[in-house]
N, C-alpha and C. Protein backbone atom coordinates (compact mmCIF):
# COMPACT_ATOMS: atom_id res chain seq x y z
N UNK A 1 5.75 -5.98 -16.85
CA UNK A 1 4.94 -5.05 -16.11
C UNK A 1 4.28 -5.78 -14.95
N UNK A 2 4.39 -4.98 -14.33
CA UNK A 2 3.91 -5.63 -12.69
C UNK A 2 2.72 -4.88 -11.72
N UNK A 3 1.80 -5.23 -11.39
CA UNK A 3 0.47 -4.66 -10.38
C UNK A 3 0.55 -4.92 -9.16
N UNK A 4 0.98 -3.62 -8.44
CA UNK A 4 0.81 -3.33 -6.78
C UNK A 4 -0.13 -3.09 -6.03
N UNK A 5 -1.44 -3.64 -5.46
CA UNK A 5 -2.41 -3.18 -4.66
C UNK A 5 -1.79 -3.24 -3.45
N UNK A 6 -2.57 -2.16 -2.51
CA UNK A 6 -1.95 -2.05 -1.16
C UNK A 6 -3.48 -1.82 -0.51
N UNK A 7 -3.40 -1.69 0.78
CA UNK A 7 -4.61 -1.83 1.90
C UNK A 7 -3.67 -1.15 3.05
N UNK A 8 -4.46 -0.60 3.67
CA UNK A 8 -4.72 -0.69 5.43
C UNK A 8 -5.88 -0.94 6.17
N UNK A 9 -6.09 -1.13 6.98
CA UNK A 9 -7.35 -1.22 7.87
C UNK A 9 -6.71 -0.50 9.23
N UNK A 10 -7.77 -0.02 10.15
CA UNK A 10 -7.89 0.38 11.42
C UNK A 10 -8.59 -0.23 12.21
N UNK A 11 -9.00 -0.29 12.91
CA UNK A 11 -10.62 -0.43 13.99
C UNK A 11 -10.23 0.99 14.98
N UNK A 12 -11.06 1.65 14.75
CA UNK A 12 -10.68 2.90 15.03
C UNK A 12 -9.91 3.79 14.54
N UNK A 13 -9.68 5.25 14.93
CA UNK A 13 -8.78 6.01 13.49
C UNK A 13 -8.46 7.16 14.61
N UNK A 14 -7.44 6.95 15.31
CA UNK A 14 -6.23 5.45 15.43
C UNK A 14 -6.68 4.26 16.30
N UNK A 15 -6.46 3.52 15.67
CA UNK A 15 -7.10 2.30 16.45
C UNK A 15 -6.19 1.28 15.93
N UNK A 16 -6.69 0.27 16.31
CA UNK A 16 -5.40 -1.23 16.09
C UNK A 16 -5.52 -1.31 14.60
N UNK A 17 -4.55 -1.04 13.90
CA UNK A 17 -4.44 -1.28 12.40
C UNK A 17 -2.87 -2.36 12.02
N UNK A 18 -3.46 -2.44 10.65
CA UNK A 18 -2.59 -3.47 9.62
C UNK A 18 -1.98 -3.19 7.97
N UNK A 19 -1.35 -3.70 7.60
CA UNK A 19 -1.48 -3.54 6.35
C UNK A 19 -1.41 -4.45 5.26
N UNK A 20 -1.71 -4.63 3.81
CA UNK A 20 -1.51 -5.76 3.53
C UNK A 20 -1.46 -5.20 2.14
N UNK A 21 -0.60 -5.98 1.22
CA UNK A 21 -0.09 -5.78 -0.17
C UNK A 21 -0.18 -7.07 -1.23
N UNK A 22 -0.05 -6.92 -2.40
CA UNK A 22 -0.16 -7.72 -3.08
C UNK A 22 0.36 -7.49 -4.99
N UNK A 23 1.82 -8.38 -5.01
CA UNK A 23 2.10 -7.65 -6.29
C UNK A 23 1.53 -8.93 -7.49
N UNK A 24 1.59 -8.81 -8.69
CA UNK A 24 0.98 -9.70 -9.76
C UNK A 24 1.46 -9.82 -10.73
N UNK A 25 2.20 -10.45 -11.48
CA UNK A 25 2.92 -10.32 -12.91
C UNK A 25 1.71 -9.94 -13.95
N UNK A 26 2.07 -9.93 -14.92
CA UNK A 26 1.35 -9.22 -16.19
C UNK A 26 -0.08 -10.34 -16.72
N UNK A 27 -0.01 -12.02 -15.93
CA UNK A 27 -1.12 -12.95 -16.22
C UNK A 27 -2.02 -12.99 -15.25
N UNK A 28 -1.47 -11.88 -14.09
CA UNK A 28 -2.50 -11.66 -13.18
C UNK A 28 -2.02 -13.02 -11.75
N UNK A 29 -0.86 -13.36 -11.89
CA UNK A 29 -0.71 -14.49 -10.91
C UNK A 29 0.48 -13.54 -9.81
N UNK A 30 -0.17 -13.89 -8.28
CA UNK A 30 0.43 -13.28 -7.24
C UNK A 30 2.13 -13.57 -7.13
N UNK A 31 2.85 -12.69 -7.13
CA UNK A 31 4.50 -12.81 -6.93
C UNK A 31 4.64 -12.74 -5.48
N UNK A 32 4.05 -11.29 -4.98
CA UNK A 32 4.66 -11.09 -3.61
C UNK A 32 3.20 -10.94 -2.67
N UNK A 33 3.17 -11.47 -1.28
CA UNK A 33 2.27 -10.71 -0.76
C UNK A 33 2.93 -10.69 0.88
N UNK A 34 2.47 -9.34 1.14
CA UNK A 34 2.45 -9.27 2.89
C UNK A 34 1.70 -8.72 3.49
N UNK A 35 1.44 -8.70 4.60
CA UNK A 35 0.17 -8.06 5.53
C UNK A 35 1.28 -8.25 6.98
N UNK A 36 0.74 -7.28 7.83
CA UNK A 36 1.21 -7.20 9.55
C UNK A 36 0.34 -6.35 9.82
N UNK A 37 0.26 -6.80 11.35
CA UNK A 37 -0.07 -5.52 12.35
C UNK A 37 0.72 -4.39 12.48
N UNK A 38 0.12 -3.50 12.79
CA UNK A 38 1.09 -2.45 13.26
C UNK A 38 1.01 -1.73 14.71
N UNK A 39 0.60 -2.16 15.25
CA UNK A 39 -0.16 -1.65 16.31
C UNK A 39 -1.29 -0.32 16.27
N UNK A 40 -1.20 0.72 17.17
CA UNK A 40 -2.23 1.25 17.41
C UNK A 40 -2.02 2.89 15.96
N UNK A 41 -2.39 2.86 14.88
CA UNK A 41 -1.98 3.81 14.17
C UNK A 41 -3.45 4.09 13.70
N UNK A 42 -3.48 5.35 12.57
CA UNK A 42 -4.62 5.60 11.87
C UNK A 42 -4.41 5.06 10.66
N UNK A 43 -5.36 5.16 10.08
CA UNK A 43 -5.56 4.43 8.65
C UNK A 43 -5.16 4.88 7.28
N UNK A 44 -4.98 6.23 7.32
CA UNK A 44 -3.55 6.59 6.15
C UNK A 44 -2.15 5.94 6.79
N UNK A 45 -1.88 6.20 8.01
CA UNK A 45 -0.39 5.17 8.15
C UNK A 45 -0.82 3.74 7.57
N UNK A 46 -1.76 3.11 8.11
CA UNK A 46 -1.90 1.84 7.48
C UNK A 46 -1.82 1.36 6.09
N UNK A 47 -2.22 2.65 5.51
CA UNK A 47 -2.20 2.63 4.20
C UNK A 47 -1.27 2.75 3.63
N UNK A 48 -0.50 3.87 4.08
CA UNK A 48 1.11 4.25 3.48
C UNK A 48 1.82 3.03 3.71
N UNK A 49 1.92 2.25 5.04
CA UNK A 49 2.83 0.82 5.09
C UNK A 49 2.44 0.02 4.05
N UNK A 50 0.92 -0.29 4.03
CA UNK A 50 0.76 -1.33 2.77
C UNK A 50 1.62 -1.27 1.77
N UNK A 51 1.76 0.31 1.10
CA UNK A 51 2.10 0.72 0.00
C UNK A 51 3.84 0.49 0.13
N UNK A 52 4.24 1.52 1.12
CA UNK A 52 5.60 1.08 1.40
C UNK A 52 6.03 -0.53 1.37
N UNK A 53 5.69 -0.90 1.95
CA UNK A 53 6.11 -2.51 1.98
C UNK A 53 5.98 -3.43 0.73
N UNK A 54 5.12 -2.83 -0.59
CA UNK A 54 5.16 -3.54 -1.45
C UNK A 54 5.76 -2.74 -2.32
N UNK A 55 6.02 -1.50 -2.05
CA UNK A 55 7.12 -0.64 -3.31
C UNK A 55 8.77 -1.88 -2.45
N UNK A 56 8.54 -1.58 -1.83
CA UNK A 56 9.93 -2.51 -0.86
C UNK A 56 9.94 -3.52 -2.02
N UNK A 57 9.42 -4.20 -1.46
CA UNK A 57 9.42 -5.48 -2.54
C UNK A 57 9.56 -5.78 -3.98
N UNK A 58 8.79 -4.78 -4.65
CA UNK A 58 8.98 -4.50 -5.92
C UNK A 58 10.58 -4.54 -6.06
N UNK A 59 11.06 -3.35 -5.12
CA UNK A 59 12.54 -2.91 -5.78
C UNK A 59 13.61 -4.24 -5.54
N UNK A 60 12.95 -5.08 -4.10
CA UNK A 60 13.89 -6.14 -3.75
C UNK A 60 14.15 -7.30 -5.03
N UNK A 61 12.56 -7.35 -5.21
CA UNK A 61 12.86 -8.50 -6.08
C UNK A 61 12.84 -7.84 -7.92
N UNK A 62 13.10 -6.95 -8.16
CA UNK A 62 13.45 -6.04 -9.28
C UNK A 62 12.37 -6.19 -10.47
N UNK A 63 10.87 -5.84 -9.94
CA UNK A 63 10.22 -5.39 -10.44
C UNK A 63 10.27 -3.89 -10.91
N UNK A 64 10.64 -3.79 -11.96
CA UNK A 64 11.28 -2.28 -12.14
C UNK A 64 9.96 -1.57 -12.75
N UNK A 65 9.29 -1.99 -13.62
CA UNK A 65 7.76 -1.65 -14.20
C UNK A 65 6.99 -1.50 -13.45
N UNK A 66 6.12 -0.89 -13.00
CA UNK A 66 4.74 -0.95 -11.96
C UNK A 66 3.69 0.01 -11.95
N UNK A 67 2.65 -1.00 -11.80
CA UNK A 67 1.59 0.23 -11.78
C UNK A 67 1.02 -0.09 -10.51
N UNK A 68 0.73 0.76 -9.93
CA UNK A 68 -0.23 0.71 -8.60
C UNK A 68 -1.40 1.24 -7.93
N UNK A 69 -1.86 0.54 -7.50
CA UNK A 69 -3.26 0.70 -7.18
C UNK A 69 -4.07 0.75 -6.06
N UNK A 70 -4.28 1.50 -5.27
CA UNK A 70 -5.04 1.73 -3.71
C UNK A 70 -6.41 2.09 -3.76
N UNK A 71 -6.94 2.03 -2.81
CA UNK A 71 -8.40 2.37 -2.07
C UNK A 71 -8.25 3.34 -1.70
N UNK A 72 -7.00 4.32 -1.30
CA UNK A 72 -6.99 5.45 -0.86
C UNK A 72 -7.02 6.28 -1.86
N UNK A 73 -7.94 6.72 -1.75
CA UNK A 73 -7.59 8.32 -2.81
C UNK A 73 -6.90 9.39 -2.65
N UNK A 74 -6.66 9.48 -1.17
CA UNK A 74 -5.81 10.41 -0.52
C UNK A 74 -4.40 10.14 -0.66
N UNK A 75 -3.94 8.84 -0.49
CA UNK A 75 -2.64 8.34 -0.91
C UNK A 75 -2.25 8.56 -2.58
N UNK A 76 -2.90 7.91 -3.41
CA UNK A 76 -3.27 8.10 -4.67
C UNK A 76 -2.87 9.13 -5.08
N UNK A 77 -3.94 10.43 -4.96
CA UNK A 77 -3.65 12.31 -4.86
C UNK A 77 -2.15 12.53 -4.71
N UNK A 78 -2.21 12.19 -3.58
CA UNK A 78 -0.45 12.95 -2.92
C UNK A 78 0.55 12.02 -3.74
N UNK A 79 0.91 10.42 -4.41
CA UNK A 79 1.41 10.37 -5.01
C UNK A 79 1.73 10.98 -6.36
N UNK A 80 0.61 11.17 -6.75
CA UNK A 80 0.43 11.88 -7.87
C UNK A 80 0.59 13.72 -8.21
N UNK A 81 1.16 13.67 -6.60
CA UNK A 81 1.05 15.41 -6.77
C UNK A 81 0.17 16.30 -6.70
N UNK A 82 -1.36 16.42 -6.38
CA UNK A 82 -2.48 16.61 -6.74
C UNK A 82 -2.58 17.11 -5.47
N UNK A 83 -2.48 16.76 -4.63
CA UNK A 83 -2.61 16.85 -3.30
C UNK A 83 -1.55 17.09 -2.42
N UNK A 84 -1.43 18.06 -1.18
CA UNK A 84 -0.28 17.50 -0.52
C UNK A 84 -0.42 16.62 0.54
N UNK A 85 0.71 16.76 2.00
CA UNK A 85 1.12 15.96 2.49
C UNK A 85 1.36 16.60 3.77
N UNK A 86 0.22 16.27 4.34
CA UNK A 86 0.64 16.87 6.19
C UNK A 86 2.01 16.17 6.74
N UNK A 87 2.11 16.77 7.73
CA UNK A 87 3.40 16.92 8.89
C UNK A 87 3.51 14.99 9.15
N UNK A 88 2.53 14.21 9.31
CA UNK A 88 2.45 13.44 10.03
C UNK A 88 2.84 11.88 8.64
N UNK A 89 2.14 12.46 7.57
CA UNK A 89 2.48 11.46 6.42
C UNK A 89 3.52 11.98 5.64
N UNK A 90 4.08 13.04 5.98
CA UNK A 90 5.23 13.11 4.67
C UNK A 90 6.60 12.65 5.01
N UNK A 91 6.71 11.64 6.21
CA UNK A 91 7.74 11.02 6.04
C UNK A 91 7.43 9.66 5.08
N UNK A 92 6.31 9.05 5.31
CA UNK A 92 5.61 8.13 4.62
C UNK A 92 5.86 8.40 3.29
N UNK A 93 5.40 9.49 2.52
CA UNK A 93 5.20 10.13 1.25
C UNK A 93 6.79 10.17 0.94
N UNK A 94 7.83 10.31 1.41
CA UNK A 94 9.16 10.75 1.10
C UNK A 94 9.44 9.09 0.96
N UNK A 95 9.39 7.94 2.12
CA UNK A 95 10.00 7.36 1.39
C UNK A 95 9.33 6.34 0.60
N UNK A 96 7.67 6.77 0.15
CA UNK A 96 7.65 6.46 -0.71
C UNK A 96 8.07 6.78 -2.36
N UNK A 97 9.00 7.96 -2.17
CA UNK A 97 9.27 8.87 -3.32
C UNK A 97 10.75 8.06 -3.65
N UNK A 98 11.42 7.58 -2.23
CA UNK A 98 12.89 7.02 -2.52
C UNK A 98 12.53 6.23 -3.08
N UNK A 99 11.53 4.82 -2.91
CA UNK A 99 11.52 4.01 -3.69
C UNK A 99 11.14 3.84 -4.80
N UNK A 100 10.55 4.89 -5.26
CA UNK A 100 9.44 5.33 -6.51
C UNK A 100 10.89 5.24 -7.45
N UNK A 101 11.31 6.45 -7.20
CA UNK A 101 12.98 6.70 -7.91
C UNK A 101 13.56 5.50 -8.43
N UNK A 102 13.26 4.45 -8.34
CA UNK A 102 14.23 2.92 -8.86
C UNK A 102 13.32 1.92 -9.25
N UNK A 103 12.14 3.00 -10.06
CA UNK A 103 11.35 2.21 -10.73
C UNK A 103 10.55 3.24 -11.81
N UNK A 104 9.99 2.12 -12.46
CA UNK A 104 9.26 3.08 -13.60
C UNK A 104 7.98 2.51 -13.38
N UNK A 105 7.28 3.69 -12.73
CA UNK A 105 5.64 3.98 -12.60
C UNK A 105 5.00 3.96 -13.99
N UNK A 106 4.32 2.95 -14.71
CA UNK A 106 3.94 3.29 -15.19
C UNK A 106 1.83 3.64 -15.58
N UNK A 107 1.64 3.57 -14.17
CA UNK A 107 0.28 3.95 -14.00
C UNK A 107 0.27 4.14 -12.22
N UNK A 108 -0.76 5.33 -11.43
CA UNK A 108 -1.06 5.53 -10.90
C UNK A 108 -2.54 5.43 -10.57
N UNK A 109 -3.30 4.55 -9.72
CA UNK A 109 -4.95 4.30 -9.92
C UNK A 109 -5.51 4.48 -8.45
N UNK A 110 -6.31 5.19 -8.05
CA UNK A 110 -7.59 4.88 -7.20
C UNK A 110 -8.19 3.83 -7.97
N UNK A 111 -8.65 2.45 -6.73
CA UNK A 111 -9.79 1.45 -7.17
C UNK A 111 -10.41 1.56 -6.05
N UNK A 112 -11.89 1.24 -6.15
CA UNK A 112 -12.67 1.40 -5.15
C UNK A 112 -12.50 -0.57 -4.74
N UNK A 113 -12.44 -0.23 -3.52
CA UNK A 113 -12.58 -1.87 -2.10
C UNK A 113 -12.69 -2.89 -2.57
N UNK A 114 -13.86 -2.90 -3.90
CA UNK A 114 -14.38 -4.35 -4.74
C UNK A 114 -13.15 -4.52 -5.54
N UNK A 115 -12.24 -3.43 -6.10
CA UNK A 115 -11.33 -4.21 -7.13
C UNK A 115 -10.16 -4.16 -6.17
N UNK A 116 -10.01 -4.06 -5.16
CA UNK A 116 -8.95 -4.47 -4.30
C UNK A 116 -8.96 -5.13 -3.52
N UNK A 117 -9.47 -6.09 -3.31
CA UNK A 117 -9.98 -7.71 -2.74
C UNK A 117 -8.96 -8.12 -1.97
N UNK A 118 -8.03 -8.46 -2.63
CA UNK A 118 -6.83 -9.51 -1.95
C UNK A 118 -6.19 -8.86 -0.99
N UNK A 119 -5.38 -7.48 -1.67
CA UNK A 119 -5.21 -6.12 -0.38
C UNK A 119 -6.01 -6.37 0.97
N UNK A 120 -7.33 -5.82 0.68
CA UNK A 120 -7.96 -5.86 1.76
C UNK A 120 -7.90 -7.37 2.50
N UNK A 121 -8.23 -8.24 1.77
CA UNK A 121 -7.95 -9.60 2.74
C UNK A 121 -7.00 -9.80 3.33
N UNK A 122 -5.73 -8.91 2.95
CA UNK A 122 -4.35 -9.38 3.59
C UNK A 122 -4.34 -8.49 4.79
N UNK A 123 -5.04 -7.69 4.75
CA UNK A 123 -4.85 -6.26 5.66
C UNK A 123 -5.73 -6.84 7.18
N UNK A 124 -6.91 -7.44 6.91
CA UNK A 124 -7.93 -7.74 7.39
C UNK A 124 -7.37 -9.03 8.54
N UNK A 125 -6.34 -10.23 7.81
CA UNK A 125 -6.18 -11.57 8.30
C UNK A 125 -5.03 -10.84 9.11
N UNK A 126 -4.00 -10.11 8.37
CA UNK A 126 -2.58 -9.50 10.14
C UNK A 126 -4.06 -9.12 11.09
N UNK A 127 -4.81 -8.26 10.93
CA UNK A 127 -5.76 -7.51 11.82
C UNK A 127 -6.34 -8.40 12.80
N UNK A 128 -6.95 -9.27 12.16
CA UNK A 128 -8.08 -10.59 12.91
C UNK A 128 -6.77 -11.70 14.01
N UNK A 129 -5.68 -11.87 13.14
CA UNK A 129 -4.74 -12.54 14.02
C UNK A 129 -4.39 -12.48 14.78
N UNK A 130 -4.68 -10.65 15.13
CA UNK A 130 -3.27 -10.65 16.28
C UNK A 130 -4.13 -10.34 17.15
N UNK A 131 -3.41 -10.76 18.79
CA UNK A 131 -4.55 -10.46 20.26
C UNK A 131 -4.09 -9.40 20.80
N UNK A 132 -4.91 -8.39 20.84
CA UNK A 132 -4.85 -6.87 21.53
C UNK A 132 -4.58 -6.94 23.23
């Protein structure tokens, strides 16, 4: 079993945003992590890439178990069905659904900012790096 936190950040909404991910085997020790800029987006895209980019990963390196975990609650919701999916994120939402498909979810979580630490740090350092 494997733990996916994801992040975005903005500075502004849309403003210069990033994203940053972080997967963990079952002793709590980091497997995968990435963060980038993305240029000028809002902060559910930022968020959806985080997420995208570490479901990516999961499937690359065949983490087939996963539970995952965001700051977004809005992302969260709409994975979970609860919520839908405007015009602008449901390409986001779709392929996060392709990759969902070649894995077994086995938890879906809102965590609030404090238990998503590393996310956010990864999201934060693409952000701070790059010159506008």
């Amino acid at each position: 079993m494997y733990k996916l936190y994801f992040d975005g950040a903005s500075r502004g909404n849309p403003g210069h945003a990033s994203y940053g991910f972080v997967i963990y085997d079952k002793n709590g020790e980091e497997l995968s992590v990435g963060c980038q800029y993305i240029g000028k987006e809002t902060n559910n895209v930022a968020e959806y890439m985080g997420l995208l980019k570490g479901l990516e990963s999961a499937v690359k390196n065949g983490y087939k178990e996963l539970e995952i975990y965001g700051d977004s609650n809005l992302i969260i919701k709409q994975l979970k069905k609860e919520y839908k999916t405007n015009a602008k994120l449901k390409p986001f939402y779709d392929k996060a659904q392709e990759f969902i498909k070649d894995l077994v979810i086995l938890k879906m979580e809102h965590v609030y900012r404090n238990n998503n630490k590393r996310a956010d740090e990864l999201a934060n350092i693409a952000l701070n790096n790059t010159t506008f």
